[in-house]
Protein backbone atom coordinates (compact mmCIF):
# COMPACT_ATOMS: atom_id res chain seq x y z
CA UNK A 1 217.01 0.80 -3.60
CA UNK A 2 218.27 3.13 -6.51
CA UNK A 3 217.23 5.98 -4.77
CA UNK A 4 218.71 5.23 -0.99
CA UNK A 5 222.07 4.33 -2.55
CA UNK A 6 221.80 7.65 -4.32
CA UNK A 7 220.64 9.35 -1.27
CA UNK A 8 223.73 7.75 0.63
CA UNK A 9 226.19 9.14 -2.14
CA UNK A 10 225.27 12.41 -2.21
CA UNK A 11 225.53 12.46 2.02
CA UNK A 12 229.11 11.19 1.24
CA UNK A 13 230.08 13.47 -1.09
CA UNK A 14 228.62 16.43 0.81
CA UNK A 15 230.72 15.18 4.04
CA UNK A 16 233.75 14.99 2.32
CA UNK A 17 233.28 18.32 0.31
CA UNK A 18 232.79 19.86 4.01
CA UNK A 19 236.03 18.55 5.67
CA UNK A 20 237.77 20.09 2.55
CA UNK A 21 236.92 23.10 3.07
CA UNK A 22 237.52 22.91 6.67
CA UNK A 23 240.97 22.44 6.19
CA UNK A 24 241.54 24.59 3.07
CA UNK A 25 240.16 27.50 5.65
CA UNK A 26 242.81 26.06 7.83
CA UNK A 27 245.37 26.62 5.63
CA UNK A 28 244.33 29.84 4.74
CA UNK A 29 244.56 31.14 7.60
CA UNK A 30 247.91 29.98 9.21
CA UNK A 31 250.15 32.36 8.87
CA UNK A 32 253.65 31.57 6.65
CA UNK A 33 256.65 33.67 7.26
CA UNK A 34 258.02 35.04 4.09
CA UNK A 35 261.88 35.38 3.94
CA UNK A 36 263.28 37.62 1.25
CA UNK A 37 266.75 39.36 0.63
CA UNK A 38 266.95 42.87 -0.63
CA UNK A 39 269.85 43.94 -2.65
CA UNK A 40 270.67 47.21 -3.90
CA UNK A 41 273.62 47.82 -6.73
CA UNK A 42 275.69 51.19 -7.60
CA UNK A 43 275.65 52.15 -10.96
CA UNK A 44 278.85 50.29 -11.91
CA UNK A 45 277.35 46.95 -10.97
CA UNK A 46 278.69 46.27 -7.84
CA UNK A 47 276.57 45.67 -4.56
CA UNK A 48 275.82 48.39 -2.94
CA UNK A 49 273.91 47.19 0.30
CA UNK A 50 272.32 43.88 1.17
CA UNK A 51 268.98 43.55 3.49
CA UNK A 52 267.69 40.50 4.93
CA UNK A 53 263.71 40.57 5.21
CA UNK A 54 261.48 38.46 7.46
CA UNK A 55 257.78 39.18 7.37
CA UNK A 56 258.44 42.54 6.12
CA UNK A 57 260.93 43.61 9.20
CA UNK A 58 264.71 43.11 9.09
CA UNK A 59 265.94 40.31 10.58
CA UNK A 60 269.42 38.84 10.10
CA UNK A 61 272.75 40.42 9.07
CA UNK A 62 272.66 43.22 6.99
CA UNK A 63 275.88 44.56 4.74
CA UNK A 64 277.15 47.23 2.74
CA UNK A 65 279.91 47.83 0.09
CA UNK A 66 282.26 49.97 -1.46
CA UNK A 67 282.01 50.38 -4.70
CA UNK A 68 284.97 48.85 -5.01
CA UNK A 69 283.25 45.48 -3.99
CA UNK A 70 285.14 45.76 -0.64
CA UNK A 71 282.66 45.02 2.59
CA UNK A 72 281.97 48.39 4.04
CA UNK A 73 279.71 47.00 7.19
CA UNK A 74 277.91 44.78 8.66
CA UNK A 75 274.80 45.15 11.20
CA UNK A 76 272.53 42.15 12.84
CA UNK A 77 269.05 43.20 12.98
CA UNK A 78 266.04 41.47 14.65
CA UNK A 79 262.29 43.10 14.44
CA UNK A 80 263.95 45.88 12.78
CA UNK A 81 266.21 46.88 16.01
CA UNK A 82 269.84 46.21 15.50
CA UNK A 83 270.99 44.03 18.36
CA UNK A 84 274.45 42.43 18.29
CA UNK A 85 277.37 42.95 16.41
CA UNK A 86 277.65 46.28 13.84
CA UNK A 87 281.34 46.47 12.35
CA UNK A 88 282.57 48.83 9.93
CA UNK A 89 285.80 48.41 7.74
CA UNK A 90 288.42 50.50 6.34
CA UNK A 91 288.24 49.99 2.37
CA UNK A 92 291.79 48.17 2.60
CA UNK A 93 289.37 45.39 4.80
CA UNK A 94 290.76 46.59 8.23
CA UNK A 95 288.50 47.24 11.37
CA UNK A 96 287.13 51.04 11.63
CA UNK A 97 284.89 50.63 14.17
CA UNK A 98 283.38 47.56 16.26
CA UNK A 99 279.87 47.81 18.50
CA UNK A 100 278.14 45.82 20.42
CA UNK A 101 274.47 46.92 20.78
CA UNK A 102 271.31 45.85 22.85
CA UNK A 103 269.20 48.23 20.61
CA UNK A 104 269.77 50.77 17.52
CA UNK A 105 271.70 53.38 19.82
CA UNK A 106 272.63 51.76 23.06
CA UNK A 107 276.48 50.50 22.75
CA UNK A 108 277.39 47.56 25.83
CA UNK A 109 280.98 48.03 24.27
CA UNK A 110 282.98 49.97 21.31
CA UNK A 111 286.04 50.15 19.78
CA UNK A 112 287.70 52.50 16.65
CA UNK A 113 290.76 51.27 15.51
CA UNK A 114 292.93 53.89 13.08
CA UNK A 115 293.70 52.49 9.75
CA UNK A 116 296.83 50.13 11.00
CA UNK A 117 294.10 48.27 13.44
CA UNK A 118 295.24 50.06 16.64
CA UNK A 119 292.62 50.76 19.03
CA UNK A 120 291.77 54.87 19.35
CA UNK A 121 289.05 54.90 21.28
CA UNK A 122 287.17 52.40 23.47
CA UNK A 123 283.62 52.30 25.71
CA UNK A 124 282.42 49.76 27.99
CA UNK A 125 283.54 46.01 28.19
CA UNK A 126 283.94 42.43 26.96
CA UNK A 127 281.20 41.85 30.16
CA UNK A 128 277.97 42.05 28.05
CA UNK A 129 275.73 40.69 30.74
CA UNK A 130 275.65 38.43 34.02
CA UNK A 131 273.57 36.77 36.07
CA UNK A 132 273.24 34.76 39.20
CA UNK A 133 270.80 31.91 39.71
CA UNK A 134 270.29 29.96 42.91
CA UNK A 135 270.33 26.49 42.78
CA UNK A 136 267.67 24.30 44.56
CA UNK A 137 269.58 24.52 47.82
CA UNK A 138 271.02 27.54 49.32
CA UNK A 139 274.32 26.58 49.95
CA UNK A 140 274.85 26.93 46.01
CA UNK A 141 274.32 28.91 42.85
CA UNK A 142 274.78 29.09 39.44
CA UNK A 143 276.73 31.84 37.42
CA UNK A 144 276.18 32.70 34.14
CA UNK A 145 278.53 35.30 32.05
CA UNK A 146 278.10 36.33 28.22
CA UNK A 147 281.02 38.02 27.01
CA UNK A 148 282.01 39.41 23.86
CA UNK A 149 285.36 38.77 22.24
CA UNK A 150 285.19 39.89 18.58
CA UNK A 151 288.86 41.08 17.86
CA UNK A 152 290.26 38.33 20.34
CA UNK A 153 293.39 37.06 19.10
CA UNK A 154 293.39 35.21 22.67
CA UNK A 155 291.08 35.64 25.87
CA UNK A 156 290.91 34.58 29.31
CA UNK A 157 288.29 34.27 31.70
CA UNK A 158 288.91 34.71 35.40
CA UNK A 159 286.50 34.28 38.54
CA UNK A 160 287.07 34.64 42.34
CA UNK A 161 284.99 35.10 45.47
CA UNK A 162 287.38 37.22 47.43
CA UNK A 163 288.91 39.21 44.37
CA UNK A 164 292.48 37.73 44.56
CA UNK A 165 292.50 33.90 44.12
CA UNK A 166 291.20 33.95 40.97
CA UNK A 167 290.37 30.69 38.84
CA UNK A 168 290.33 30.36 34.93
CA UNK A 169 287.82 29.24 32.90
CA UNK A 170 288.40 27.45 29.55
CA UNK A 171 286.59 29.43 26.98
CA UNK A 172 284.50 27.29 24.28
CA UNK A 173 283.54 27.97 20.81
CA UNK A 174 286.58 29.84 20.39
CA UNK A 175 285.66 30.73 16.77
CA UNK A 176 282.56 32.79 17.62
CA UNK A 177 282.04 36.44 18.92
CA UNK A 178 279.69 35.20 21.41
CA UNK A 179 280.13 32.99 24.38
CA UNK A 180 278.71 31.44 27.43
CA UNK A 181 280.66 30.70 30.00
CA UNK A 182 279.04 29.22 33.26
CA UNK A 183 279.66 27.48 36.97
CA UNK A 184 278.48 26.52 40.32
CA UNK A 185 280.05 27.82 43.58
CA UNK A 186 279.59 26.99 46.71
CA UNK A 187 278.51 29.36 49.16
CA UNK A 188 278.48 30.50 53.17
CA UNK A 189 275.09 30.12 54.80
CA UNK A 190 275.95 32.28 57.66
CA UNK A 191 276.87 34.95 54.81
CA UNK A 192 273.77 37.17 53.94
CA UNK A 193 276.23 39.21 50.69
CA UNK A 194 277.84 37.42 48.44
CA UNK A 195 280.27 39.10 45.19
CA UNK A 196 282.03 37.25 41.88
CA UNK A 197 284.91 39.27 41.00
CA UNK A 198 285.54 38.84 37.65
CA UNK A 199 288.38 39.51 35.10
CA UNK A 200 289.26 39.00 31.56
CA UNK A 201 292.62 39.45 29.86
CA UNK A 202 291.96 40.40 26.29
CA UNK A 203 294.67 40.12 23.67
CA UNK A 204 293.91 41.46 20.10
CA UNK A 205 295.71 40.93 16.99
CA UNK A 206 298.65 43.07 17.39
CA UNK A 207 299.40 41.45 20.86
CA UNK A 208 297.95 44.24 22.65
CA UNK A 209 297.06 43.37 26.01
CA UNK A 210 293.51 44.41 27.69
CA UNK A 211 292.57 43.68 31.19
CA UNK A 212 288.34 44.11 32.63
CA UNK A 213 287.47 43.84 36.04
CA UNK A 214 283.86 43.39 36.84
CA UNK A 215 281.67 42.56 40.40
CA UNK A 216 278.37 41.18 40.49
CA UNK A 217 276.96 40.96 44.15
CA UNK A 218 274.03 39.05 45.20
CA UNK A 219 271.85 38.56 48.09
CA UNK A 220 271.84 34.94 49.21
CA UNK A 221 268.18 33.41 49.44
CA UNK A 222 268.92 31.77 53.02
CA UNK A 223 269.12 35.61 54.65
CA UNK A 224 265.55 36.83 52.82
């Protein structure tokens, strides 16, 4: 009997010691992302520039100072490309220059201001992207628009189908840079072409007034 119960208990033990390593090899092998920030410092103490590290690639917001401790600029990153906003500041904390980018060189829209925050030069558009998306019946579709409105003291969005009755949108999450704005329209079946003009009245913080027109046109599914 002593030496089947023994028997038994080593089986047991052996079974158990098993499944533990099966799931320490487990754990071994899943991967863990490993967050990190980097920060570099002039010689008077002050930050100099600040990097935010994901599995060894930037990802996040990176920044970088005067010495004076003043933000100098700041640049989203994800993989290591640099995709959103990238602003740059006048040591007195003004805008110097504003960019929108969909990779490390390619602006959607940009904007220098001189040192008094008036607007010197300017590329491209609030209209970062849109996009049209047919419903499950063709009579209808669904619009999507991102637009950009960093610098917006006040913005309006406006839509039409003929490019003079125009409707406005109310704009939410007015306290972000990036917005989504969508609808549903109703559409012509005997109409094979179909264009959203769309406008949007941009006032910055020295009650300068911007106005972008855009078009998208589409090819309704009932005509393919």
């Amino acid at each position: 009997m002593k030496l089947i119960w023994y028997k038994w208990f080593f089986l047991v033990v052996f079974f158990f010691s098993c499944s533990n390593k099966s799931e320490t090899g487990k754990l071994e092998n899943k991967q863990v992302a490993v967050s990190r920030t980097d920060t570099i410092y002039y010689t008077n103490g002050t930050i100099e520039q600040i990097h935010r590290i994901k599995n060894n690639k930037l990802n996040g917001v990176s920044e970088r100072y005067y010495p004076s401790g003043v933000l100098k600029s700041k640049k989203a990153f994800i993989e290591d490309t640099a995709r959103g906003l990238f602003l740059q500041f006048y040591e007195n904390g003004r805008i110097k220059k504003f960019s929108y980018l969909i990779d490390d060189k390619t602006n959607i829209w940009y904007r220098s201001y001189d040192v008094n925050g008036n607007v010197v030069k300017e590329e491209g558009s609030p209209f970062l992207k849109s996009e049209v998306k047919e419903s499950y019946k063709h009579d209808t579709f669904y619009f999507t628009a991102f637009l950009c409105k960093y610098g917006a003291k006040d913005l309006k969005f406006e839509i039409a189908s003929d490019g003079e009755n125009y409707k406005t949108f109310e704009l939410s999450n007015t306290n972000k840079p990036f917005i989504l704005q969508s609808t549903t329209w109703k559409l012509v079946r005997e109409l094979p072409l179909f264009s959203i003009y769309m406008k949007t009245t941009f006032i910055d913080s020295n009650n300068n007034i911007s106005i972008y027109k855009d078009t998208l046109s589409f090819e309704s599914a009932s005509s393919k």
